[in-house]
N, C-alpha and C. Protein backbone atom coordinates (compact mmCIF):
# COMPACT_ATOMS: atom_id res chain seq x y z
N UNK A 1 -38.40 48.52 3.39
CA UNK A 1 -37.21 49.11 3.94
C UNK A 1 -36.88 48.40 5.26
N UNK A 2 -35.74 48.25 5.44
CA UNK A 2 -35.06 47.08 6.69
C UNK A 2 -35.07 48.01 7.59
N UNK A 3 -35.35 48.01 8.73
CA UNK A 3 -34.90 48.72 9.72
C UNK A 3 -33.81 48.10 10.81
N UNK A 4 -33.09 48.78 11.24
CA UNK A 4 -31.55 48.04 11.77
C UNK A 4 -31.88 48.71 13.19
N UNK A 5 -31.95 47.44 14.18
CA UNK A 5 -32.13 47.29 15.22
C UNK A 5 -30.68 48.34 16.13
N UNK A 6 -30.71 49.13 17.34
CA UNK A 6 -29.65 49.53 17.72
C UNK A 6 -28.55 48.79 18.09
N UNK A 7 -28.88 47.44 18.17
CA UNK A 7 -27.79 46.46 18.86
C UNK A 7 -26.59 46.48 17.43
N UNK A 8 -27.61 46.46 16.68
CA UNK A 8 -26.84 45.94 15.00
C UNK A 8 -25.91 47.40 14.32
N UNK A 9 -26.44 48.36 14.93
CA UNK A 9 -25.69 49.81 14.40
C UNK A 9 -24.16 50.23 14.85
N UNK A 10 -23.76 50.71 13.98
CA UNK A 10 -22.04 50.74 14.04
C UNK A 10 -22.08 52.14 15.07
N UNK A 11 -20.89 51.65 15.76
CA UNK A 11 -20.89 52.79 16.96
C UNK A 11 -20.02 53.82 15.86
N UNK A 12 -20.23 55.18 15.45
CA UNK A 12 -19.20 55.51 14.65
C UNK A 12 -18.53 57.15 15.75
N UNK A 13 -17.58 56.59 15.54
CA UNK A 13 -16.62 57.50 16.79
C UNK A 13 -15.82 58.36 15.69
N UNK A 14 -15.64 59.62 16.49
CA UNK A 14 -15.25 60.98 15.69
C UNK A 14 -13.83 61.43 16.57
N UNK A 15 -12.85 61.74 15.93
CA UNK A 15 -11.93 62.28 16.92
C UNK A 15 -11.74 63.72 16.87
N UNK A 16 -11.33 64.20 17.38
CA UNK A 16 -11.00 65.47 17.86
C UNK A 16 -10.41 66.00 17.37
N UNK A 17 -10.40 67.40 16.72
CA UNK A 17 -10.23 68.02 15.70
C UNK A 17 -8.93 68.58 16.73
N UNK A 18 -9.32 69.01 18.03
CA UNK A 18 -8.03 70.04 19.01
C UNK A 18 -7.89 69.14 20.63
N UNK A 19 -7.35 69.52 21.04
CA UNK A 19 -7.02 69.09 22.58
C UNK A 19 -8.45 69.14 23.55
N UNK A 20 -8.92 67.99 23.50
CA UNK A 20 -10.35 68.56 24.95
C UNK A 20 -9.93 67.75 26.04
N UNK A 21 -9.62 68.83 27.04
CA UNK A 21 -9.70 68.30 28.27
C UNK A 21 -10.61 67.84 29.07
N UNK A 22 -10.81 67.07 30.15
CA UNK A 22 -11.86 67.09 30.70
C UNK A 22 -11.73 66.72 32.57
N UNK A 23 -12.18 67.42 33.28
CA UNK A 23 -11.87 67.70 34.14
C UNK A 23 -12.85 67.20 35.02
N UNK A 24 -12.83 66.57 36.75
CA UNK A 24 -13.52 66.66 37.42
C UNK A 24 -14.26 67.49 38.54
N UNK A 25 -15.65 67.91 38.00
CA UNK A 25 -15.91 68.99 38.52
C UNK A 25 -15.92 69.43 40.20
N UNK A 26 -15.79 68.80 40.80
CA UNK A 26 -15.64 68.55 42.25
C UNK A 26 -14.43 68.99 42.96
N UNK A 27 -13.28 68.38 42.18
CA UNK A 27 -11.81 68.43 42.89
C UNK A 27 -11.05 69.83 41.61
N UNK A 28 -11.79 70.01 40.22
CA UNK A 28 -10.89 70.73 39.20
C UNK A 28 -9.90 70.25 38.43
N UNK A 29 -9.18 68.99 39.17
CA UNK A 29 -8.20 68.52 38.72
C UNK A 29 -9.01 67.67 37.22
N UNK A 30 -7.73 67.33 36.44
CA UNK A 30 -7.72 67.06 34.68
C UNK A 30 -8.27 65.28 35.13
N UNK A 31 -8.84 65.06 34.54
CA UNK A 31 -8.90 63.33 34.09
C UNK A 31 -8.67 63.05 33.24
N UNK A 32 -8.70 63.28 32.36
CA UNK A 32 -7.81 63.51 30.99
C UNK A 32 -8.40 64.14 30.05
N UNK A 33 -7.92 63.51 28.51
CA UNK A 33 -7.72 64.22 27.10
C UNK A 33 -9.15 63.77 26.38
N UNK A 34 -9.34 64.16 25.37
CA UNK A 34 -10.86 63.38 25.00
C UNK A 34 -9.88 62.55 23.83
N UNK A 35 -10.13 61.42 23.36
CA UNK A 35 -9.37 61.09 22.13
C UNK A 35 -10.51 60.48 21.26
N UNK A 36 -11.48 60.33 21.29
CA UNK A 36 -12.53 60.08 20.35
C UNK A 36 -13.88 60.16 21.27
N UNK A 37 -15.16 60.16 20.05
CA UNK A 37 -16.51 59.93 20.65
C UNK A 37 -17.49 59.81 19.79
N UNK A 38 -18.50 59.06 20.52
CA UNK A 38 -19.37 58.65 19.51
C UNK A 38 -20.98 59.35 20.20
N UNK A 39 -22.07 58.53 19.40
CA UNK A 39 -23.51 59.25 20.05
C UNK A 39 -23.56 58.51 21.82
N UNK A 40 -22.64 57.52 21.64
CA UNK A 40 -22.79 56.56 22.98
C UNK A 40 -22.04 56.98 24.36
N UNK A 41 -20.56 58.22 23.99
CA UNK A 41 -20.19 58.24 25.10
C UNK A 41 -18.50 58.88 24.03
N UNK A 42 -17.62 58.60 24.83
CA UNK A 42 -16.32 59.61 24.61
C UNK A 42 -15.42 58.24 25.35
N UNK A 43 -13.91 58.77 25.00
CA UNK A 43 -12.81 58.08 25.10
C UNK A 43 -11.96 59.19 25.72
N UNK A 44 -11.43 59.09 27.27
CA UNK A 44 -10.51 59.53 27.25
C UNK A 44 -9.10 58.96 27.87
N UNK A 45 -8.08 59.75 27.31
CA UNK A 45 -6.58 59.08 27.83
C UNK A 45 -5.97 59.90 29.10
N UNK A 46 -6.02 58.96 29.77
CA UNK A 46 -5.20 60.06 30.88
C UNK A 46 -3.83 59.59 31.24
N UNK A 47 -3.14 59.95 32.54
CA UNK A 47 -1.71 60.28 32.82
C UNK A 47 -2.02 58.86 33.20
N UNK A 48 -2.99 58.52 33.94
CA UNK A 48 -2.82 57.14 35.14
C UNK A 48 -4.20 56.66 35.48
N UNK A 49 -4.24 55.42 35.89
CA UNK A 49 -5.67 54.82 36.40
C UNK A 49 -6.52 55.80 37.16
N UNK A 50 -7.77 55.35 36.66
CA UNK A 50 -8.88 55.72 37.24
C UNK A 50 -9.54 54.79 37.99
N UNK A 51 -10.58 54.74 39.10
CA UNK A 51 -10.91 53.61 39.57
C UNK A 51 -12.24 53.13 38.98
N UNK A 52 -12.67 51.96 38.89
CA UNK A 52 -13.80 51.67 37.63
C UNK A 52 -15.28 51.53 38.86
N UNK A 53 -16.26 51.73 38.02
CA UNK A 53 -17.83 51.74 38.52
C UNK A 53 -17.78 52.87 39.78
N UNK A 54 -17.32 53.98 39.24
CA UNK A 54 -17.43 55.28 40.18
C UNK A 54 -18.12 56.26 38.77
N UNK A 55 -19.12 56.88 39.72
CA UNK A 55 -19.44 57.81 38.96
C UNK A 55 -18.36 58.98 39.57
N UNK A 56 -18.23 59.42 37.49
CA UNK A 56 -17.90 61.01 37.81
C UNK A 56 -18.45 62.22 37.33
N UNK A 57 -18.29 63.06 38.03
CA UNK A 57 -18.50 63.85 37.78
C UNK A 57 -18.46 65.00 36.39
N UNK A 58 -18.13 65.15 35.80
CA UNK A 58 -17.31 66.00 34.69
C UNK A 58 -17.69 67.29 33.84
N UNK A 59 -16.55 68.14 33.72
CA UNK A 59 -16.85 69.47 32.79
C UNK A 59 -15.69 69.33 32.18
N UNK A 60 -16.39 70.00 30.79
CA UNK A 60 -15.12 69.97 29.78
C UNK A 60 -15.54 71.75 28.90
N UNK A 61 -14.35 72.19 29.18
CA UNK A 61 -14.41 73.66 28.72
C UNK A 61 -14.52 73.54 27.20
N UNK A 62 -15.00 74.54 26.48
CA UNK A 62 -15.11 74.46 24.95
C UNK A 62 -14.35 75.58 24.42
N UNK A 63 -13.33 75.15 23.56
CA UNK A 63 -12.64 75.76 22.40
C UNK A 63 -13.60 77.57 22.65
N UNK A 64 -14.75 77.43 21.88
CA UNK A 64 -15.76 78.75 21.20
C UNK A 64 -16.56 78.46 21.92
N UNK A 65 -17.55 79.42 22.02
CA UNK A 65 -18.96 79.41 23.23
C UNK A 65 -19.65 78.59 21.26
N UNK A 66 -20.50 78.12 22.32
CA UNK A 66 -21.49 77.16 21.33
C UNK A 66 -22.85 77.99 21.89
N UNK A 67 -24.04 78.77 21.33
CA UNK A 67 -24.89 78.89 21.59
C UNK A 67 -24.87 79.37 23.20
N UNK A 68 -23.92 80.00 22.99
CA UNK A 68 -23.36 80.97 24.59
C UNK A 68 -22.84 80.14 25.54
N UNK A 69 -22.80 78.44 25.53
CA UNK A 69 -22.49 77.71 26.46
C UNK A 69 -20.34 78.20 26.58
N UNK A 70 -19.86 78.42 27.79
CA UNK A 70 -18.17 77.87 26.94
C UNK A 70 -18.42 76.93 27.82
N UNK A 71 -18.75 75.81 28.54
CA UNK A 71 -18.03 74.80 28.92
C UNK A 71 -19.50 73.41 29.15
N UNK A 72 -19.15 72.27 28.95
CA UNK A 72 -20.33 71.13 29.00
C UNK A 72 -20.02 70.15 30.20
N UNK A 73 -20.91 70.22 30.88
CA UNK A 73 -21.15 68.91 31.91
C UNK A 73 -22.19 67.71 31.79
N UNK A 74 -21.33 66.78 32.18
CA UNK A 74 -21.98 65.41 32.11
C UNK A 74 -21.49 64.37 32.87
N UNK A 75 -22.31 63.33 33.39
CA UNK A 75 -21.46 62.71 34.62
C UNK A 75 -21.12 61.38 33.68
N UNK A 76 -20.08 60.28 33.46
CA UNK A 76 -19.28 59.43 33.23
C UNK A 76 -19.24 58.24 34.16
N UNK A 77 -19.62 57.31 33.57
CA UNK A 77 -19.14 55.59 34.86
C UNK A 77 -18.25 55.11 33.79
């Protein structure tokens, strides 16, 4: 059986069934929309530039509580 190195594996990205916002947790304000994601990370579209190699911060509220969570944080470069 071949085993397939991670470099060689297809990033496979899922889009979004509803609207996820995602917000910076610091200021509240929107950074944008989620428009796809994979096991590697998320895509989002926003109104206007962001500045690049800044970490951010981020929470993104959830549709339904998942296992009692309603909202997920994770920080983004």
């Amino acid at each position: 059986m071949k085993v397939i190195r991670r470099e060689e594996q297809q990033k496979i990205r899922r889009q979004t069934s509803e609207t996820l916002t995602v917000f910076d947790q610091k200021t509240g304000e929107p950074i944008g929309e989620v428009l796809d994601m994979s096991a590697k990370g998320l895509k989002l579209v926003g109104k206007g530039p962001i500045a690049s190699r800044r970490i951010y911060y981020c929470r993104m509220p959830l549709k339904k509580n998942i296992d009692g969570c309603e909202e997920v944080f994770f920080d983004a470069e």
